[in-house]
Protein backbone atom coordinates (compact mmCIF):
# COMPACT_ATOMS: atom_id res chain seq x y z
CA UNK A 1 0.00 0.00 0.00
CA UNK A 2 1.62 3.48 -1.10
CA UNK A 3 -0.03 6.39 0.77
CA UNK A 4 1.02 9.69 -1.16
CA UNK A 5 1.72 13.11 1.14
CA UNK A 6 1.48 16.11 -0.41
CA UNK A 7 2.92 19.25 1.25
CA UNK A 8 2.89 22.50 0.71
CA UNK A 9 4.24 25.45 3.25
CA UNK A 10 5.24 29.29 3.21
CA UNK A 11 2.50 30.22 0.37
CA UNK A 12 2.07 33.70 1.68
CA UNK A 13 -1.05 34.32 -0.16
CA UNK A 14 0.94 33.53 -3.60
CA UNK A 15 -2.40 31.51 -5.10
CA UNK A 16 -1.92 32.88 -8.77
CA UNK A 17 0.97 32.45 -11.13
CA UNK A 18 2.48 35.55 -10.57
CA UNK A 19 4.86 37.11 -8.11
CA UNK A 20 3.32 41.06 -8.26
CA UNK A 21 6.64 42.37 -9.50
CA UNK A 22 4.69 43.12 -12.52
CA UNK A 23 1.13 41.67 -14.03
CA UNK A 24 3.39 38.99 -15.93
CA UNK A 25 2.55 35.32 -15.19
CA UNK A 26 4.92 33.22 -14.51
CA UNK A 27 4.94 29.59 -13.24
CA UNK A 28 4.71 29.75 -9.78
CA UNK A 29 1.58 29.82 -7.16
CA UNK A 30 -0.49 27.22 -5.02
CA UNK A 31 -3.05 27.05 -7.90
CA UNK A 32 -0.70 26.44 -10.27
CA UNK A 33 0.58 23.48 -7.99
CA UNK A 34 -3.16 22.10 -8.19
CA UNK A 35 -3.14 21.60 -11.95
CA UNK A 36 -0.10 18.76 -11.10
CA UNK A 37 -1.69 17.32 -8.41
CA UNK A 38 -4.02 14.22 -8.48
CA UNK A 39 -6.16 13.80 -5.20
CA UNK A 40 -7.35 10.10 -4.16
CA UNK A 41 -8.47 7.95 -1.15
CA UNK A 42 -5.04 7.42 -0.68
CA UNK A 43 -3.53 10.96 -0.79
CA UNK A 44 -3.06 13.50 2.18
CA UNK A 45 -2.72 16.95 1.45
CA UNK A 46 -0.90 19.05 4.38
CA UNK A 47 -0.02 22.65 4.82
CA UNK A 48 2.95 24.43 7.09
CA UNK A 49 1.41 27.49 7.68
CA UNK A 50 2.28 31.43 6.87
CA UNK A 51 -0.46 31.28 4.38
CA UNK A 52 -2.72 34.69 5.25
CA UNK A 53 0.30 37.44 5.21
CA UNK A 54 2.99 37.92 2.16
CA UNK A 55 1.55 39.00 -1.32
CA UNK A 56 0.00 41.29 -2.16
CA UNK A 57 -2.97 39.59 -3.07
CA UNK A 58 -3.00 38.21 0.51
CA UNK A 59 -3.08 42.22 1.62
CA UNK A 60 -5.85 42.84 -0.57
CA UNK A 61 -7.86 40.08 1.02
CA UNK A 62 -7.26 41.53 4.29
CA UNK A 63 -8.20 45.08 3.75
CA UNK A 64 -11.40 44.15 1.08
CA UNK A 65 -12.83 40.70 2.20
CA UNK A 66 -11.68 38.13 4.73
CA UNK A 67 -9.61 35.13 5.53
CA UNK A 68 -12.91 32.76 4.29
CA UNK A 69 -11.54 33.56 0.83
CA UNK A 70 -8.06 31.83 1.51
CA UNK A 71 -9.87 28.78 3.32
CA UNK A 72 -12.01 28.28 -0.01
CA UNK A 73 -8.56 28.22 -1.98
CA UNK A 74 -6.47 25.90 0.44
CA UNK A 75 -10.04 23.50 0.11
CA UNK A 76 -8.42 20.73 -0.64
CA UNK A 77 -5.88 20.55 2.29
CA UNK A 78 -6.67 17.42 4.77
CA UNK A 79 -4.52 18.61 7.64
CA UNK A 80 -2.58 22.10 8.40
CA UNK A 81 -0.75 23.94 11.29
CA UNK A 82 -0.06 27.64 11.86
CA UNK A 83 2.75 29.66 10.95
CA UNK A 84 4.21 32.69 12.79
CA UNK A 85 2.84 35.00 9.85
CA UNK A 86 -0.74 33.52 10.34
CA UNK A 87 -0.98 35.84 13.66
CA UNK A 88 0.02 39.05 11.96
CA UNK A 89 -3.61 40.08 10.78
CA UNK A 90 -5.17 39.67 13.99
CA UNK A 91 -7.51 37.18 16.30
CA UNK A 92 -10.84 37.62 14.27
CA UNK A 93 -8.91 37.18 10.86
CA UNK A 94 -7.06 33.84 11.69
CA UNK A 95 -10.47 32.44 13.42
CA UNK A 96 -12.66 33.23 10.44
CA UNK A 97 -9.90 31.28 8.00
CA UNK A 98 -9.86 28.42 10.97
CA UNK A 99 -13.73 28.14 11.15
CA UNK A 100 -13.90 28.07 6.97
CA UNK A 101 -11.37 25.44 6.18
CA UNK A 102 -12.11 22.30 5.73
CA UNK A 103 -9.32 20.43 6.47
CA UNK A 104 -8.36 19.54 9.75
CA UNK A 105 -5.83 22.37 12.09
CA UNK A 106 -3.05 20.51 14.17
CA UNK A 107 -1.06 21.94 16.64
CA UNK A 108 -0.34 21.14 19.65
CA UNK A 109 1.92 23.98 20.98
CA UNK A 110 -1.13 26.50 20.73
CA UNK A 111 -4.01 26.67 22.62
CA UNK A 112 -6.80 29.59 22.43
CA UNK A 113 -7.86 30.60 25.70
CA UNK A 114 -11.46 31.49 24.84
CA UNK A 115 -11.98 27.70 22.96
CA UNK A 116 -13.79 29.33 20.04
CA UNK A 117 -10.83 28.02 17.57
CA UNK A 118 -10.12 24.06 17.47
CA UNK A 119 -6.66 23.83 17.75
CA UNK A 120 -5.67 19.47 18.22
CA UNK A 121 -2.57 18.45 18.94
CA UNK A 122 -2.91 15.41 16.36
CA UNK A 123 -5.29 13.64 14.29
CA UNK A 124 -5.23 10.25 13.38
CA UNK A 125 -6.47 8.76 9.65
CA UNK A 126 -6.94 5.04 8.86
CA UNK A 127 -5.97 4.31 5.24
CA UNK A 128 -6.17 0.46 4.16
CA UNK A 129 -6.00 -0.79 7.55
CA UNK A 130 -3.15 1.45 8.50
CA UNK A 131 -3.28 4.39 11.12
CA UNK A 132 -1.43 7.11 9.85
CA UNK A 133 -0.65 9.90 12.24
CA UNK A 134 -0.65 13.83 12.11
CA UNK A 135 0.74 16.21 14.54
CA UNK A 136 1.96 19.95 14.02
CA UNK A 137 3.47 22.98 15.76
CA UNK A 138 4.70 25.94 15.05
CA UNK A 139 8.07 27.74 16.48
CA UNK A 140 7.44 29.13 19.39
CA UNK A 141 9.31 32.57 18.49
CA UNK A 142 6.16 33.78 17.48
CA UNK A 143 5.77 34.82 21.47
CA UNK A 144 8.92 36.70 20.16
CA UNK A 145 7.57 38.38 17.06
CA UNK A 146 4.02 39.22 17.09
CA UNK A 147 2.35 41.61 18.42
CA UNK A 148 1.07 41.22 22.08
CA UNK A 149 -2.45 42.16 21.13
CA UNK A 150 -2.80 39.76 18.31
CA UNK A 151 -1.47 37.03 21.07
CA UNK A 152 -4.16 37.89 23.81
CA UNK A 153 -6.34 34.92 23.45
CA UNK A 154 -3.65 32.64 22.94
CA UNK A 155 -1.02 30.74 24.92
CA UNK A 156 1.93 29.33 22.45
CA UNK A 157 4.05 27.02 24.52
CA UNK A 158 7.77 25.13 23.52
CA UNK A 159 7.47 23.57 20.02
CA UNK A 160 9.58 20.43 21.18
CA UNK A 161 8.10 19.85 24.17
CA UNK A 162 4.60 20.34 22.15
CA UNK A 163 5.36 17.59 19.79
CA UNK A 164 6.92 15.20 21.95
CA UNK A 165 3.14 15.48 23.67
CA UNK A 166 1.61 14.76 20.36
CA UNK A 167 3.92 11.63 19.99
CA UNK A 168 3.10 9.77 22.96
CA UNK A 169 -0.87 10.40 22.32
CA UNK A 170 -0.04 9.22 19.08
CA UNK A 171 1.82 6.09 20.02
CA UNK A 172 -0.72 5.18 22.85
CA UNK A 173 -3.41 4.54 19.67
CA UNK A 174 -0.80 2.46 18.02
CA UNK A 175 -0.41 4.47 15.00
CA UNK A 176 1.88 3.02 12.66
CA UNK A 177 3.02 6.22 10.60
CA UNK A 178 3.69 9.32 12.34
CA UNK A 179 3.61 13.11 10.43
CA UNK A 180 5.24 15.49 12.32
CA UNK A 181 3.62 18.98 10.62
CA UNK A 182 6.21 21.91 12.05
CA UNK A 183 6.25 25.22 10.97
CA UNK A 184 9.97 26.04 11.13
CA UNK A 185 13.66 24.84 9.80
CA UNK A 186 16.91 22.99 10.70
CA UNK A 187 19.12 24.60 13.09
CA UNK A 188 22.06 22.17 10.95
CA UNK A 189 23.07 21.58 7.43
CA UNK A 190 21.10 18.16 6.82
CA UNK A 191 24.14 16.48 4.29
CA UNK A 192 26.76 17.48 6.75
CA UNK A 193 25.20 18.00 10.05
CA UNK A 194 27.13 20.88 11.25
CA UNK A 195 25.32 23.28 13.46
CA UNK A 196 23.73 26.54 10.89
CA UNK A 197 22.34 28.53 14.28
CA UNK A 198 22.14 28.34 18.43
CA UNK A 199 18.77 29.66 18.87
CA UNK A 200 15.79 27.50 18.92
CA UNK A 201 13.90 29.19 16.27
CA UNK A 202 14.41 26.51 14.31
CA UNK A 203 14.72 22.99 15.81
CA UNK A 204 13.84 20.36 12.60
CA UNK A 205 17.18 18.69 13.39
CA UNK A 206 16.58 18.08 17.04
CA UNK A 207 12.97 17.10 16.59
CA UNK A 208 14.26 14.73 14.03
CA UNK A 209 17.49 12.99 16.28
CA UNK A 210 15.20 12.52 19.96
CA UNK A 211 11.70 11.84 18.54
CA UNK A 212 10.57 9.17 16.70
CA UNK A 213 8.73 10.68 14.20
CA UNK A 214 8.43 8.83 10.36
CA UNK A 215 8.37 12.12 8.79
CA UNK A 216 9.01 16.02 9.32
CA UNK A 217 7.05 18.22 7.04
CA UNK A 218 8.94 21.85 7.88
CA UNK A 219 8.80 25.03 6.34
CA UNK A 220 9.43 28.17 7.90
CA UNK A 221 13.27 28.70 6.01
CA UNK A 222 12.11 28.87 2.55
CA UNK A 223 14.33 26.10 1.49
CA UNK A 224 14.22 22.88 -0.99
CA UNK A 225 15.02 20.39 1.33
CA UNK A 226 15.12 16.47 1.10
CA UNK A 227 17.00 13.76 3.75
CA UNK A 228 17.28 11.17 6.12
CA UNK A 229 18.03 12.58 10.04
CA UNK A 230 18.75 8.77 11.49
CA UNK A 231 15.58 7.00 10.28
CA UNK A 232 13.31 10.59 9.92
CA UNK A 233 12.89 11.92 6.31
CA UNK A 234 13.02 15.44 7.10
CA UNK A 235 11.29 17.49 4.15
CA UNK A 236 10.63 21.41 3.67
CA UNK A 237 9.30 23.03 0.55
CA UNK A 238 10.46 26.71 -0.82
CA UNK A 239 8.00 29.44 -0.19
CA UNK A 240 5.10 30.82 -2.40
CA UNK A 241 4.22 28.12 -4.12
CA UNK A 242 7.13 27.69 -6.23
CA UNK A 243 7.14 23.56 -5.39
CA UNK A 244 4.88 20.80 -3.46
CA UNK A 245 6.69 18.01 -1.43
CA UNK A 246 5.95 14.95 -2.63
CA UNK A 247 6.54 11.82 -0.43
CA UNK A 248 5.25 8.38 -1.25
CA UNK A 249 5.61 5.95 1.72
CA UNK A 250 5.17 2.13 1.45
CA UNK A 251 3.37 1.50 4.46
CA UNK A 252 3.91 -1.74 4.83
CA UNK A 253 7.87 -1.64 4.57
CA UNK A 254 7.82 2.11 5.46
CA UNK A 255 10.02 3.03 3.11
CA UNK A 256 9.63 6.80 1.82
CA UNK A 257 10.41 8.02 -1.41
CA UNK A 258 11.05 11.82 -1.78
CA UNK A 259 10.59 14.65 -4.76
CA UNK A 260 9.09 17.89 -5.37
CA UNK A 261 6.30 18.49 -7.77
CA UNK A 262 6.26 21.95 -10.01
CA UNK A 263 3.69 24.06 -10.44
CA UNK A 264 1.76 24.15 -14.15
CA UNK A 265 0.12 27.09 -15.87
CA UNK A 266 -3.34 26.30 -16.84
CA UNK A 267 -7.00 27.26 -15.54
CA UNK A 268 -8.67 25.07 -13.02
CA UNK A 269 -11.98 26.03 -11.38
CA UNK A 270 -10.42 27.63 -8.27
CA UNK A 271 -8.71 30.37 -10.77
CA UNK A 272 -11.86 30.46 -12.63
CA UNK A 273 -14.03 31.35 -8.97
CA UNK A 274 -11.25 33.64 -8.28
CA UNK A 275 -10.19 35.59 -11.37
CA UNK A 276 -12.24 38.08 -10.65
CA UNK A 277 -10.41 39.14 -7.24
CA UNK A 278 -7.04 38.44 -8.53
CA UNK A 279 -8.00 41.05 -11.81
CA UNK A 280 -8.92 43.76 -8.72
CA UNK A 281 -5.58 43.39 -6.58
CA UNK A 282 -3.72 43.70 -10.23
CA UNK A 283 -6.16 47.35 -11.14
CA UNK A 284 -5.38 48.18 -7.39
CA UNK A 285 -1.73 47.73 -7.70
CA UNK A 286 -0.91 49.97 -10.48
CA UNK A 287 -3.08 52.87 -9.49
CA UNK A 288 -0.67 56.29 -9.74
CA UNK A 289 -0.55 57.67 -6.54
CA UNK A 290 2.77 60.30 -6.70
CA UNK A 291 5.19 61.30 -9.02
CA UNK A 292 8.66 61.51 -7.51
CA UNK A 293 11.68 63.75 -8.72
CA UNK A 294 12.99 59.83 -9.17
CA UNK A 295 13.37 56.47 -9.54
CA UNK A 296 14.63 54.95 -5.61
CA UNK A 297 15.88 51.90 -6.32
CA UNK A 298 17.69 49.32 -4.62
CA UNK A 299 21.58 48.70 -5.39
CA UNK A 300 24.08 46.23 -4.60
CA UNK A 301 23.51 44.74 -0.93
CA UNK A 302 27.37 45.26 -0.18
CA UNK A 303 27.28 49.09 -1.75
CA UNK A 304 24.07 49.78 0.01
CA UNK A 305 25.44 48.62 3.73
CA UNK A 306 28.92 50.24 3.05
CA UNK A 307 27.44 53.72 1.46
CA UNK A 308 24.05 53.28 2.70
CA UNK A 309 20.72 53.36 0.17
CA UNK A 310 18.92 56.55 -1.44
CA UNK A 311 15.93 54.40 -1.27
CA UNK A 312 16.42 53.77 2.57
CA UNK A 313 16.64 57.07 3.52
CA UNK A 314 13.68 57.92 2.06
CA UNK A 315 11.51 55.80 3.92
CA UNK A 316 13.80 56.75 6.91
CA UNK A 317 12.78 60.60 6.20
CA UNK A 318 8.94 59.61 6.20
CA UNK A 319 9.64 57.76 9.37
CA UNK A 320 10.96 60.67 11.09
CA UNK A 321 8.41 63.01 9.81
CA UNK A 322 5.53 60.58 11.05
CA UNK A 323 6.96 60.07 14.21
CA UNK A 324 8.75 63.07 15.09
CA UNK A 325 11.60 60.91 16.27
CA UNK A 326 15.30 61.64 16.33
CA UNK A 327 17.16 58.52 14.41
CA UNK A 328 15.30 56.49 12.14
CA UNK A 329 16.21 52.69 11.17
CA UNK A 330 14.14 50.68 8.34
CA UNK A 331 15.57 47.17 6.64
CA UNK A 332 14.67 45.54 3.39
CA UNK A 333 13.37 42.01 2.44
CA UNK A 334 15.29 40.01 -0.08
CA UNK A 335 13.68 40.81 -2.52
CA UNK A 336 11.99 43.94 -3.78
CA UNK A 337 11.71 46.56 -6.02
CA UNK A 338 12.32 49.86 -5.50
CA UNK A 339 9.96 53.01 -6.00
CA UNK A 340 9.92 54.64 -9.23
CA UNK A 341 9.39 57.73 -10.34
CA UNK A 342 5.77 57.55 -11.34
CA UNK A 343 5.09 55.70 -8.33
CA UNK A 344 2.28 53.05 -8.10
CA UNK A 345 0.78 51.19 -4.82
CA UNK A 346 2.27 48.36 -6.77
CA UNK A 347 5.67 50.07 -5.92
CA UNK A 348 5.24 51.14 -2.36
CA UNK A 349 4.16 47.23 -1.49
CA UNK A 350 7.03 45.46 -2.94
CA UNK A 351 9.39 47.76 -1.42
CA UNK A 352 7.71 47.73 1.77
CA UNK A 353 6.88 43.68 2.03
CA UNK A 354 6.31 43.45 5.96
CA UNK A 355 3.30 43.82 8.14
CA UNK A 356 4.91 45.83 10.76
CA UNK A 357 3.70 48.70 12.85
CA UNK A 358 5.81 51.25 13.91
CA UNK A 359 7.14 51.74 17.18
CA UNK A 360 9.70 54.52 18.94
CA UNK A 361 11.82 53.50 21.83
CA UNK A 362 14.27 55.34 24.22
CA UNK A 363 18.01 54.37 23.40
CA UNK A 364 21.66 56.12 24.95
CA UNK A 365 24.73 55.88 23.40
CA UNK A 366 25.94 52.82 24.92
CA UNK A 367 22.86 50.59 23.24
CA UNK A 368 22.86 52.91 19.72
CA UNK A 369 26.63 52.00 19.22
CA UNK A 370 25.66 48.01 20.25
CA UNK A 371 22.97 47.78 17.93
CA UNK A 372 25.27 49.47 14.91
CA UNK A 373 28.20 46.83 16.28
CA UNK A 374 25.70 44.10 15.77
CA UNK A 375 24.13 45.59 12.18
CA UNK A 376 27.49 45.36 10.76
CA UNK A 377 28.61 42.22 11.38
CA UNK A 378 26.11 41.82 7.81
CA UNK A 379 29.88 42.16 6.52
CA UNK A 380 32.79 40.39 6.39
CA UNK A 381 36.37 41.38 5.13
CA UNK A 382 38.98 38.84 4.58
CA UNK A 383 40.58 41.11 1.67
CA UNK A 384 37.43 41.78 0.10
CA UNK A 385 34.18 42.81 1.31
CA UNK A 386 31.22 40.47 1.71
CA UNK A 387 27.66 39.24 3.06
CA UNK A 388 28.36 37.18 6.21
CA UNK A 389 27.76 33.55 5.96
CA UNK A 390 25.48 33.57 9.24
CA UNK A 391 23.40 35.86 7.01
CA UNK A 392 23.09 33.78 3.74
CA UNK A 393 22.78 29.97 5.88
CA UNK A 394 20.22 28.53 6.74
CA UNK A 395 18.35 31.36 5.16
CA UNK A 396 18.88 34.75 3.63
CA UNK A 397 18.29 37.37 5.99
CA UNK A 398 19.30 40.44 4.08
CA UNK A 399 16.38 41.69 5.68
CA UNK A 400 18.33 41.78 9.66
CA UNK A 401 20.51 43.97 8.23
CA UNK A 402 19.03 47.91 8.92
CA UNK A 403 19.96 51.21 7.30
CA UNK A 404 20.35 54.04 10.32
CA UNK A 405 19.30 57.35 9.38
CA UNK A 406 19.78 60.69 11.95
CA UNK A 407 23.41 60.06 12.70
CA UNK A 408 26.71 59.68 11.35
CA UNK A 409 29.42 56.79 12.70
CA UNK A 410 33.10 56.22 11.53
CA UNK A 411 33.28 52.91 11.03
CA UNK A 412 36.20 50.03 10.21
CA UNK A 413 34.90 46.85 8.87
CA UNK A 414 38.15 45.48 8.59
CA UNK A 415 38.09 45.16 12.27
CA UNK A 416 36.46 41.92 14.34
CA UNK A 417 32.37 42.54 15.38
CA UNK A 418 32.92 44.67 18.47
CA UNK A 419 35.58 47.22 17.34
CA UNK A 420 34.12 48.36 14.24
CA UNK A 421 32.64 51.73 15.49
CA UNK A 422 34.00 54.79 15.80
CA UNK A 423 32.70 58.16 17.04
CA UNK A 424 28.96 58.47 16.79
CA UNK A 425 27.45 61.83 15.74
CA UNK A 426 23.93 62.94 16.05
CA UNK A 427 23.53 66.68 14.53
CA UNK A 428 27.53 67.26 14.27
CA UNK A 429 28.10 66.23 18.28
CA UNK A 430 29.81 63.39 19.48
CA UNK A 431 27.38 60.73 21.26
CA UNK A 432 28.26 59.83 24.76
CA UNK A 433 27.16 56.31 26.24
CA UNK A 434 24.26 58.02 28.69
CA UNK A 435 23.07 60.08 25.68
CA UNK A 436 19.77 59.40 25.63
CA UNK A 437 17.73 59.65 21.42
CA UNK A 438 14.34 58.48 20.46
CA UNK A 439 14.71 55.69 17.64
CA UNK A 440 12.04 54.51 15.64
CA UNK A 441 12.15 51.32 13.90
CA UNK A 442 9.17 48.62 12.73
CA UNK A 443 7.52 46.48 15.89
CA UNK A 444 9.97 43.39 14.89
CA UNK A 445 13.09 44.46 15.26
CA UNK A 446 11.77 46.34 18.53
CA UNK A 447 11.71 42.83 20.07
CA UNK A 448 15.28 42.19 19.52
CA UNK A 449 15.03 40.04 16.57
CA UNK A 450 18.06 39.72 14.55
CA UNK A 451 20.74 39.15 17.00
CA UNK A 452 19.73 43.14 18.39
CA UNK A 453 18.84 42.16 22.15
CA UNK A 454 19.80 45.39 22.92
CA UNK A 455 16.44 46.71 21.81
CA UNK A 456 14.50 44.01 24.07
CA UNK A 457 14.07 45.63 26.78
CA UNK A 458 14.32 49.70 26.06
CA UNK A 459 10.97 52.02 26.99
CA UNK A 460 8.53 52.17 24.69
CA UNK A 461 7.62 56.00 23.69
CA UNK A 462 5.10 55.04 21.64
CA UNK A 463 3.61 52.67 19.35
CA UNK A 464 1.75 53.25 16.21
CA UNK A 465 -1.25 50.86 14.83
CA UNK A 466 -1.02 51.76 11.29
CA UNK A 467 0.88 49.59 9.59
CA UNK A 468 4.16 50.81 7.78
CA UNK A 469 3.34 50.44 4.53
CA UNK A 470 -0.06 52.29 5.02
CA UNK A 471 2.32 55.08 6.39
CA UNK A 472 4.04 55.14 3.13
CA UNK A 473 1.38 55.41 0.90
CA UNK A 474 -0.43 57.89 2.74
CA UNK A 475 2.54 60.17 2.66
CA UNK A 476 2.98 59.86 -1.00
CA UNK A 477 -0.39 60.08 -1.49
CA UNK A 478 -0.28 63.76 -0.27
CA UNK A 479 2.38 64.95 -2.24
């Protein structure tokens, strides 16, 4: 008997084949994926989660209808966890997508304190005589990253220790397959098995070595991933749709077989329902809103963190001028694309790809010159300049790297992290360590995520609701 597990993770609202760069379509999205994949009695479709926040079809969702729309499209899915991106929109938004799927939500390292959403720690499906196990949970950084009010109603607990409780109520009923659904990465390069980060943001490798799961469905890390951990397949798929994990597992032998399915361009009646919508979020995209003296677009990673960015400073200006605030710091994703001179929404939301808030803290000259000391260790110099390895493994994270606007810094990057930073100015005078600056930044970094722990625990000034890309387009708006 060969059960077939299908799993997809990461989609951030990338349904269509396109990626919103432009209106071109290209081969990529979750209903492309559908056109290659064959659903039977003995077929499980699974999803890792970070599904409702990303695109910016996912945005328009958000603002014009509601999270039911994104159930109806992920239909087909038999069993799904959470991912940390899932919380960003809210309680009411994730509970009407919960309450309209129809596949089944495991995760057993969240629990909502009211009861109103069904979150299991496992469910168990008999195929052919054989009881075939799923369990999920998601990292538990999300207590890290999201915002306290979108958290109130829920309690997120240690991943691990979550999912070694789902396998023991899974091995009581004698299951004799066990999924292990986990929204997040490896913490170690699976062909070599050297250690890729110390935090436990990402714990696939651990999971994998002291529990005794068949399989590990991750996501989290955007990666293509396929191999054995001991006698674990560990799997993840790359984000947005771009591939499916395929796994075919002889149950009887228990042997697993491993590839990744592509998407294929093509109508289906899912793109048919939703055509409509998608034509809307494309009209809404490329609607003029300003016309700059420019194009702002982004450069070379290396030139922009050793010159700094046109592009940054701008949104670092229209930081400052929203929040009245004294130093400004802002980041880019990997990818994006810069705002051109007749500048469209289009622009603004593919330069701005996160759903942050804005918040302004209290920093002195001691912290300001650790968190520049910890930004710029995004280089390394061993004759020539470069990106940092702990920046490009697991994962990219171009994106922990921030642009500082308000103040000047000498600065040596042929130096080790630590000694890099000279003098810091602020308005032509030297910064002393008890110096005390209001710094605004977006709500993540404000946690300390990134490697800045120096942000952690700093007093909050104030915090704004609107997100930061609503910022952005209502100042260009008004020009």
């Amino acid at each position: 008997m060969i059960l077939k597990i299908i799993h997809t993770s990461d989609l951030h609202g990338y349904f269509f084949p396109t990626d919103y760069l432009n209106r071109n379509e290209k081969n990529t999205g979750y209903l492309s994926l559908l056109n290659k994949i064959k659903k039977d009695d003995k077929t499980i479709l699974t999803d890792g989660g970070d599904i409702l926040q990303g695109s910016s079809f996912a945005y328009y969702v958000k603002e014009n209808l509601n999270s039911d729309v994104v159930a109806d499209i992920m239909q087909n899915v038999d069993y799904y966890t959470l991912g940390n991106h899932d919380f960003n929109y809210g309680y009411h938004y994730l509970k009407t997508y919960v309450e309209n799927m129809k596949g089944k939500l495991v995760c057993a390292n969240v629990k909502d304190k009211t009861g109103q959403i069904k979150l299991e720690p496992f469910a168990i499906k008999e195929i052919a005589g054989y009881k075939i196990g799923i369990a999920g949970v998601v990292t538990d950084w999300v207590n890290l990253w999201e915002r306290k009010e979108n958290l109130v109603n829920f309690k997120i607990t240690d991943a691990f220790e979550g999912a070694k409780r789902a396998l023991d109520g899974l091995k009581k009923a004698n299951t004799d397959f066990n999924i292990l659904i986990y929204h997040g990465g490896y913490e170690i390069d699976l062909e070599t098995g050297k250690k890729l980060s110390e935090t436990t943001e990402n714990i696939g490798g651990r999971l994998a070595r002291e529990l005794a799961f068949n399989l590990i469905l991750a996501g989290h890390q955007h990666m293509e991933i396929s191999a054995y951990i001991g006698k674990t397949l560990a799997i993840e798929t790359p984000a947005n749709g771009a591939k499916a994990a395929l796994v075919e597992v002889d149950l009887a032998t228990k042997e697993m077989k491993a590839s990744f399915i592509e998407p294929k361009l093509g109508e289906n009646k899912l793109i048919e329902k939703y055509r409509d919508v998608e034509e809307k979020v494309q009209d809404y995209l490329d609607v003029p809103i300003a016309k700059l003296s420019r194009d702002y677009l982004p450069e070379d990673r290396i030139k922009m963190a050793l010159k700094g960015s046109d592009l940054a400073d701008l949104i670092n200006k229209i930081q400052l001028d929203y929040t009245g605030a004294d130093i400004s710091i802002t980041s880019f994703a990997n990818v994006i694309s810069g705002l051109k001179k007749n500048l469209t929404t289009r622009d603004v939301l593919n330069t701005y790809r996160f759903p942050n808030t804005t918040v302004v803290l209290e920093i002195d000259g001691r912290r300001l010159r650790a968190a520049l000391e910890q930004n710029f260790s995004y280089i390394e110099y061993d004759g020539a300049y470069k990106i940092s390895k702990k920046f490009l493994e697991p994962k990219e994270e171009h994106y922990n790297f921030d642009y500082f606007y308000g103040i000047d810094f000498e600065k040596d990057l042929t130096k080790k992290v630590g000694e890099r930073i000279g003098k810091i100015f602020f308005k032509g005078k030297e910064i002393k360590d008890k110096d005390t600056f209001s710094l605004v930044m977006n709500n993540y970094r404000a946690t300390g995520a990134g490697g800045f722990d120096m942000y952690k625990d700093l007093k909050v000034i104030k915090n704004y609701d609107k997100e930061t890309s609503e910022i952005l387009l209502d100042y260009f708006r008004k020009l």
